[in-house]
PDB file of N, CA and C in Angstrom:
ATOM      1  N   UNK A   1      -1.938  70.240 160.771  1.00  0.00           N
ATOM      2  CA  UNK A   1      -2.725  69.984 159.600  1.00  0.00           C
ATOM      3  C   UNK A   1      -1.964  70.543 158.413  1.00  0.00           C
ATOM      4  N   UNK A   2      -1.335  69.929 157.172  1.00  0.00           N
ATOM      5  CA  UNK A   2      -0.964  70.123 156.675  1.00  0.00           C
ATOM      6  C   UNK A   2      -1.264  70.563 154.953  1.00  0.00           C
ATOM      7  N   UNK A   3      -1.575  71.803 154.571  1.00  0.00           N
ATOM      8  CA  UNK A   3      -0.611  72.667 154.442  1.00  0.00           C
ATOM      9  C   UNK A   3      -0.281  73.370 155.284  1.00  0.00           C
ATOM     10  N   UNK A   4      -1.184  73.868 156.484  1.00  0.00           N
ATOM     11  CA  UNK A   4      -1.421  75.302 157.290  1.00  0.00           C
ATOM     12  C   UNK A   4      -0.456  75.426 157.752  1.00  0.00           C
ATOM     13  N   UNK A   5      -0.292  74.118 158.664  1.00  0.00           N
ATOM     14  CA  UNK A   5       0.803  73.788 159.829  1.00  0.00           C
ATOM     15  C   UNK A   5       1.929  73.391 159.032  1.00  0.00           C
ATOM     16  N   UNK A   6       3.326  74.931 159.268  1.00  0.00           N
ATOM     17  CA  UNK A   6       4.575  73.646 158.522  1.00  0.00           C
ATOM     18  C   UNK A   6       5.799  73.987 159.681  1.00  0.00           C
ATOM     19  N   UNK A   7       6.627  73.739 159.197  1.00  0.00           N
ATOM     20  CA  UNK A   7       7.959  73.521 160.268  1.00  0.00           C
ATOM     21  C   UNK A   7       7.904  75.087 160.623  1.00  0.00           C
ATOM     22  N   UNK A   8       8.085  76.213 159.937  1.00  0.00           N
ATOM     23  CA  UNK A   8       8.148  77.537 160.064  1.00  0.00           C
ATOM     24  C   UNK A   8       7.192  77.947 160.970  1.00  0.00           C
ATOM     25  N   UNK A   9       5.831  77.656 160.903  1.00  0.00           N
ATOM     26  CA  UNK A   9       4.860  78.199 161.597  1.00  0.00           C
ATOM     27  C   UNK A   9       5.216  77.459 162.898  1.00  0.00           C
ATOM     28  N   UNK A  10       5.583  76.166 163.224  1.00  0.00           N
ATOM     29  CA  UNK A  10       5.491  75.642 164.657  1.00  0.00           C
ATOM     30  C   UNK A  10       7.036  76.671 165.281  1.00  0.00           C
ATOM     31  N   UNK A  11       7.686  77.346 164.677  1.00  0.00           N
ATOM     32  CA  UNK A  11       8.893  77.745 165.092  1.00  0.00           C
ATOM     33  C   UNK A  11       8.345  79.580 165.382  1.00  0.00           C
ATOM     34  N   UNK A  12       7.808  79.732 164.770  1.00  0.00           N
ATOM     35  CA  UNK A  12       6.854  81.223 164.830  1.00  0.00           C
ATOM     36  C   UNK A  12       6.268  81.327 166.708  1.00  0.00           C
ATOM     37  N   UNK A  13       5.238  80.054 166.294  1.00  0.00           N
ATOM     38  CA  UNK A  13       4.787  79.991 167.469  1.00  0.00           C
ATOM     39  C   UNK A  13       5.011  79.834 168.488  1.00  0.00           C
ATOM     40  N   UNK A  14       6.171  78.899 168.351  1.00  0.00           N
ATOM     41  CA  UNK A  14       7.505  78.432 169.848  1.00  0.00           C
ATOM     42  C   UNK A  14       7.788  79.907 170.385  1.00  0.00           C
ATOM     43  N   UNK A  15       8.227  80.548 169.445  1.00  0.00           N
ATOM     44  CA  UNK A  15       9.478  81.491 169.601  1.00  0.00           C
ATOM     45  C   UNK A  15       8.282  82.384 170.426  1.00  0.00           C
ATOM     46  N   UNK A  16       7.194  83.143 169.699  1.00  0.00           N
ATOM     47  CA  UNK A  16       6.059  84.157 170.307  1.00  0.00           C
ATOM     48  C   UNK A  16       6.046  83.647 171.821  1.00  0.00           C
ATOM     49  N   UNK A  17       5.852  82.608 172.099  1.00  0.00           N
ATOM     50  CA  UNK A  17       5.060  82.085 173.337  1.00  0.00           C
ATOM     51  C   UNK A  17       6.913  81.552 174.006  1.00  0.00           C
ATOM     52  N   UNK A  18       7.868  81.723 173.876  1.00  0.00           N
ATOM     53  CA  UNK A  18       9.083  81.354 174.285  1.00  0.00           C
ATOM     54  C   UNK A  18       8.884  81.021 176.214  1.00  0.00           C
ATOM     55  N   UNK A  19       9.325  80.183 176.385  1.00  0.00           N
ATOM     56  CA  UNK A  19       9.419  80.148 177.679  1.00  0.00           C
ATOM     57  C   UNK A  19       8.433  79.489 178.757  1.00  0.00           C
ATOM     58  N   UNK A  20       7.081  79.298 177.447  1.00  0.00           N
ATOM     59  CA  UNK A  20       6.081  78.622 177.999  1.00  0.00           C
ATOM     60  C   UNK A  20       6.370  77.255 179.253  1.00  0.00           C
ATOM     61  N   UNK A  21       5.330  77.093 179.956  1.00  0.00           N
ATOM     62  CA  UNK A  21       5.572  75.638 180.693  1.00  0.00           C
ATOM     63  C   UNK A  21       5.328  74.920 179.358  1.00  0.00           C
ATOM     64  N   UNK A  22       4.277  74.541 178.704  1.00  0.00           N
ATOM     65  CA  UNK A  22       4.361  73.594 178.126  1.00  0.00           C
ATOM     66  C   UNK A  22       3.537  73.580 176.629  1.00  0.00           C
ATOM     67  N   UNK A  23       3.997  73.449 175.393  1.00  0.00           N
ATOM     68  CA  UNK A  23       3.532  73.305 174.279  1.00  0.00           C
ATOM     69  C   UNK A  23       3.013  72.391 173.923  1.00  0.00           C
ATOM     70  N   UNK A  24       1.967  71.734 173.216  1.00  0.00           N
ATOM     71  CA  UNK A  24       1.506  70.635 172.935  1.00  0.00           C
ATOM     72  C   UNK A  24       0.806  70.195 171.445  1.00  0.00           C
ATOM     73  N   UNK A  25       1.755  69.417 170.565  1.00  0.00           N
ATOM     74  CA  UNK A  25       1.009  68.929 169.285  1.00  0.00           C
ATOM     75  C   UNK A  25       0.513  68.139 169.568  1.00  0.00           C
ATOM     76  N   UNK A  26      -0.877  67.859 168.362  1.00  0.00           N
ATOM     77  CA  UNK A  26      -1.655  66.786 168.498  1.00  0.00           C
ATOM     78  C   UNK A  26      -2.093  66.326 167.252  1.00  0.00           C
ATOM     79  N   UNK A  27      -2.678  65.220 166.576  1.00  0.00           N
ATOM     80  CA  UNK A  27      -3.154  65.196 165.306  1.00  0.00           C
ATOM     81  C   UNK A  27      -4.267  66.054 164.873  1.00  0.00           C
ATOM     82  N   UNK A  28      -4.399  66.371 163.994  1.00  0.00           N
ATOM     83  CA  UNK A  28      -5.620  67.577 163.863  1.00  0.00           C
ATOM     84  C   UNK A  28      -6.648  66.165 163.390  1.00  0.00           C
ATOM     85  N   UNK A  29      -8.001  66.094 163.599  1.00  0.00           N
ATOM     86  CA  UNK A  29      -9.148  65.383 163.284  1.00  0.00           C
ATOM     87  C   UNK A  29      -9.616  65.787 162.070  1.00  0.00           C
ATOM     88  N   UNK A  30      -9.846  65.174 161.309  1.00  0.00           N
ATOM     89  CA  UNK A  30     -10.966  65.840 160.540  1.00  0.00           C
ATOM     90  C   UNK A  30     -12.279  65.720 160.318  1.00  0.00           C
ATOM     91  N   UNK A  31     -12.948  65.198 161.109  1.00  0.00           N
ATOM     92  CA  UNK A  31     -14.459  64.751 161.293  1.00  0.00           C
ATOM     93  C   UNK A  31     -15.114  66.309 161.974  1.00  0.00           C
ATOM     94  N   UNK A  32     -16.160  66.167 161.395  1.00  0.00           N
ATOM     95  CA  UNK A  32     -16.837  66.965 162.363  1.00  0.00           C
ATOM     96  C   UNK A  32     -16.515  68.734 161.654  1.00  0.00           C
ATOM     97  N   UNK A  33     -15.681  69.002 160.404  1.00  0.00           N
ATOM     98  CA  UNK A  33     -15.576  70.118 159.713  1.00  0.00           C
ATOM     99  C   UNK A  33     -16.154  70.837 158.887  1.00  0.00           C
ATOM    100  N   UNK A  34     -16.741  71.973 158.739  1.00  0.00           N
ATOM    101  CA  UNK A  34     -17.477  72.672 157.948  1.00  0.00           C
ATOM    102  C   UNK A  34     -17.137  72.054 156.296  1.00  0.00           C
ATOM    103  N   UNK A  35     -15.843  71.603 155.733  1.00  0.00           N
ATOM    104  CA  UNK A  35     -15.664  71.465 154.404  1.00  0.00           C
ATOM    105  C   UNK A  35     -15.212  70.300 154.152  1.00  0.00           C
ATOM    106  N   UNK A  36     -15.509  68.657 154.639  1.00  0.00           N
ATOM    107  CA  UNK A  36     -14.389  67.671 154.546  1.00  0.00           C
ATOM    108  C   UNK A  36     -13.604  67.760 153.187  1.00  0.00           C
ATOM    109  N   UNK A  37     -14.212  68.166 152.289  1.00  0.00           N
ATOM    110  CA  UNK A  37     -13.771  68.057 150.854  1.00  0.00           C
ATOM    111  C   UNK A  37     -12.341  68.733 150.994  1.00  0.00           C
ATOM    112  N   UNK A  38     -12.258  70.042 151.302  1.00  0.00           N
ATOM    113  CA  UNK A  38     -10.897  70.350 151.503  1.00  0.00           C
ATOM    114  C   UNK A  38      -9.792  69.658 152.444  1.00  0.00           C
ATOM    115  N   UNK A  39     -10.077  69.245 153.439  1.00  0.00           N
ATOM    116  CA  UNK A  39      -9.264  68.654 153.582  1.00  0.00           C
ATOM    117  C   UNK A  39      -8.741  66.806 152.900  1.00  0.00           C
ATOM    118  N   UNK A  40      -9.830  66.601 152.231  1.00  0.00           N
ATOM    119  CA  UNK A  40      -9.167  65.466 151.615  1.00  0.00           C
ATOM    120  C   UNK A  40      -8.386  65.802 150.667  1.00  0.00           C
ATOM    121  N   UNK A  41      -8.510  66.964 149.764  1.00  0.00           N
ATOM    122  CA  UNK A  41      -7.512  67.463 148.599  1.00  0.00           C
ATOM    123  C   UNK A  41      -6.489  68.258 149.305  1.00  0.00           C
ATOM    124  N   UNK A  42      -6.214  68.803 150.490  1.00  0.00           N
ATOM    125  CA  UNK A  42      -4.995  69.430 151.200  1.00  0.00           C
ATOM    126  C   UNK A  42      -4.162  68.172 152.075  1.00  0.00           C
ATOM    127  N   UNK A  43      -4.422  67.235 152.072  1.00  0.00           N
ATOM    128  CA  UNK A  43      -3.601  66.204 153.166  1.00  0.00           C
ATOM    129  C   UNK A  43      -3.907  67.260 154.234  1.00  0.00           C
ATOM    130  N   UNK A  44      -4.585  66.171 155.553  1.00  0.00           N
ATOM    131  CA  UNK A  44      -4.819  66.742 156.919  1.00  0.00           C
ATOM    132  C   UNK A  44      -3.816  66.360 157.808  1.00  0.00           C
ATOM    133  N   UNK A  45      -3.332  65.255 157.431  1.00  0.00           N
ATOM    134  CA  UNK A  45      -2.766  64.392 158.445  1.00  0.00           C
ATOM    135  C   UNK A  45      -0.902  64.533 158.374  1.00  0.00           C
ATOM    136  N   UNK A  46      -0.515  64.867 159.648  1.00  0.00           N
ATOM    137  CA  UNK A  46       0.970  64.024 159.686  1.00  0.00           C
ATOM    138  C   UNK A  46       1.407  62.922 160.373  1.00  0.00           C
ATOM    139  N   UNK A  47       2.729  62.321 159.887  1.00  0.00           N
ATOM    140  CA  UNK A  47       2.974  61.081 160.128  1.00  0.00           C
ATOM    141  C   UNK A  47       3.416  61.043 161.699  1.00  0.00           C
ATOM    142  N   UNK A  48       3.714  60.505 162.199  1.00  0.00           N
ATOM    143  CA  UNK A  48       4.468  60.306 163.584  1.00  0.00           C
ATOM    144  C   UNK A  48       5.511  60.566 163.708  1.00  0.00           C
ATOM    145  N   UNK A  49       6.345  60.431 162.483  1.00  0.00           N
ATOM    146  CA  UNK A  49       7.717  61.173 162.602  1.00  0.00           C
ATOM    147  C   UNK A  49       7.895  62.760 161.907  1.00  0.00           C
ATOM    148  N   UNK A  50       6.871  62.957 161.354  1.00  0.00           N
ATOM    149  CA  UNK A  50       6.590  64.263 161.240  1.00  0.00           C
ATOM    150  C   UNK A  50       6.308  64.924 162.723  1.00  0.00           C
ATOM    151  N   UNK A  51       5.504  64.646 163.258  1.00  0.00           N
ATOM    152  CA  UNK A  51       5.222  65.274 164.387  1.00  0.00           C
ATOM    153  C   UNK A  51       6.190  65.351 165.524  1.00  0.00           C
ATOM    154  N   UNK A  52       7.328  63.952 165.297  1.00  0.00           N
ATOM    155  CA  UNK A  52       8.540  64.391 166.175  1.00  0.00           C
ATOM    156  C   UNK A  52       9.290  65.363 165.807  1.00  0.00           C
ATOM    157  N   UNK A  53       9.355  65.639 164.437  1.00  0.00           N
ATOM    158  CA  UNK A  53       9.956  66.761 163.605  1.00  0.00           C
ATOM    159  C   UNK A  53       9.735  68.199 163.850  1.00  0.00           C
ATOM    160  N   UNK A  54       8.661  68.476 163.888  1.00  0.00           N
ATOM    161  CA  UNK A  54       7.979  69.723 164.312  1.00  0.00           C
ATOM    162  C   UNK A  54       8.055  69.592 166.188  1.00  0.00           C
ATOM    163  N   UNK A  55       8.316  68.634 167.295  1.00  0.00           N
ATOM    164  CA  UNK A  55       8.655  68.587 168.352  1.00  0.00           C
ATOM    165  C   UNK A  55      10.197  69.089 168.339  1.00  0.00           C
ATOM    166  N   UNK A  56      11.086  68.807 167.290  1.00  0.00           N
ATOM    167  CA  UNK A  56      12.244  69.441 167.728  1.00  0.00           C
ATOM    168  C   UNK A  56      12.141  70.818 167.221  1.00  0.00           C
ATOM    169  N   UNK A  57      11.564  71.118 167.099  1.00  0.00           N
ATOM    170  CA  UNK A  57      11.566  72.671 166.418  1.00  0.00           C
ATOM    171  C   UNK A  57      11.254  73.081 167.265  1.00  0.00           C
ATOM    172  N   UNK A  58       9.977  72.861 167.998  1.00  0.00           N
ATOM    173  CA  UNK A  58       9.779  73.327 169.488  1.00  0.00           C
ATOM    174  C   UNK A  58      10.585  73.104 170.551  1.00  0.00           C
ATOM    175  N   UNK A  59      11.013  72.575 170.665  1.00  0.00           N
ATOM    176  CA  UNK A  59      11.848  72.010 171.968  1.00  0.00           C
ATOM    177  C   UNK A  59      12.326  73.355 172.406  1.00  0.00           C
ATOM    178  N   UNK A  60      13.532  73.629 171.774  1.00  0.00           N
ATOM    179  CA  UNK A  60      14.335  74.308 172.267  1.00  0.00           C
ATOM    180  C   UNK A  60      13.623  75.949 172.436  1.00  0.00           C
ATOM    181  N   UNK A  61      12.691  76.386 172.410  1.00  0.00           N
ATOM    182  CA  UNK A  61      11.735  77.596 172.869  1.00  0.00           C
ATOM    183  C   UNK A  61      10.762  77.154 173.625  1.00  0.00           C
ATOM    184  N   UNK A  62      10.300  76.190 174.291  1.00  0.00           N
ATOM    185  CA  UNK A  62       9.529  76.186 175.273  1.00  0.00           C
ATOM    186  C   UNK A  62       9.863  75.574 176.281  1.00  0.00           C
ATOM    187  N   UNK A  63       9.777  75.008 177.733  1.00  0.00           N
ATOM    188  CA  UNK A  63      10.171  74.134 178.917  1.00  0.00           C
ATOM    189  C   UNK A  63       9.683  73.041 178.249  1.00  0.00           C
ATOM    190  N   UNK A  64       8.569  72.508 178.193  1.00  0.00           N
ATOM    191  CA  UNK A  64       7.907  70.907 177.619  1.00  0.00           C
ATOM    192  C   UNK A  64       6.857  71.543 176.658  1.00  0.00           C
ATOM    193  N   UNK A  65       7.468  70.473 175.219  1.00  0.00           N
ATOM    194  CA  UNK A  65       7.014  70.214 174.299  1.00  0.00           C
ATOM    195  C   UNK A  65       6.165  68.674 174.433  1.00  0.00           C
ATOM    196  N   UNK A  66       4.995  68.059 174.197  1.00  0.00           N
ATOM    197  CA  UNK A  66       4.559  67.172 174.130  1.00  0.00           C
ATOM    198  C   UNK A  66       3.275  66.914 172.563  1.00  0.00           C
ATOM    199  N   UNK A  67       4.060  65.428 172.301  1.00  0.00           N
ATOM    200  CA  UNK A  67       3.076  65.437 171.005  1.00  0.00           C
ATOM    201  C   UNK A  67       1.742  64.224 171.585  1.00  0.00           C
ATOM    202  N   UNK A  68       1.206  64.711 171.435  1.00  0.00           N
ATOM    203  CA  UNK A  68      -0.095  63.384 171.644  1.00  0.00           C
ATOM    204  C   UNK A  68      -1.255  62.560 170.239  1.00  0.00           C
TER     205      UNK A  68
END
């Protein structure tokens, strides 16, 4: 979800959890949230090649990275 989620933080998190079996991105939803308003003025969403983007960042600190 973007601002929260950026390339740095998915590399934070790889690295903490290093070695994991398996990491997993997914699109964040936004239905169903205490504030929709914020997330329509923060962009929620990334693209598909964003999310392969943030998969190579992971890759190389965990066994399997998977984006769904």
């Amino acid at each position: 979800m973007k601002p929260i989620v950026t390339e740095e933080t998915v590399e934070t998190i790889t690295k903490t959890v290093r070695g994991a079996k398996r990491y997993v991105l997914q699109r964040f939803s936004n239905h169903k949230v205490l504030d929709p308003g914020y997330f329509r003025k923060a962009g929620s969403g990334y693209e598909e090649r964003d999310l392969l983007r943030l998969k190579s960042i992971a890759d190389p600190w965990v066994q399997e990275c998977t984006v769904r």
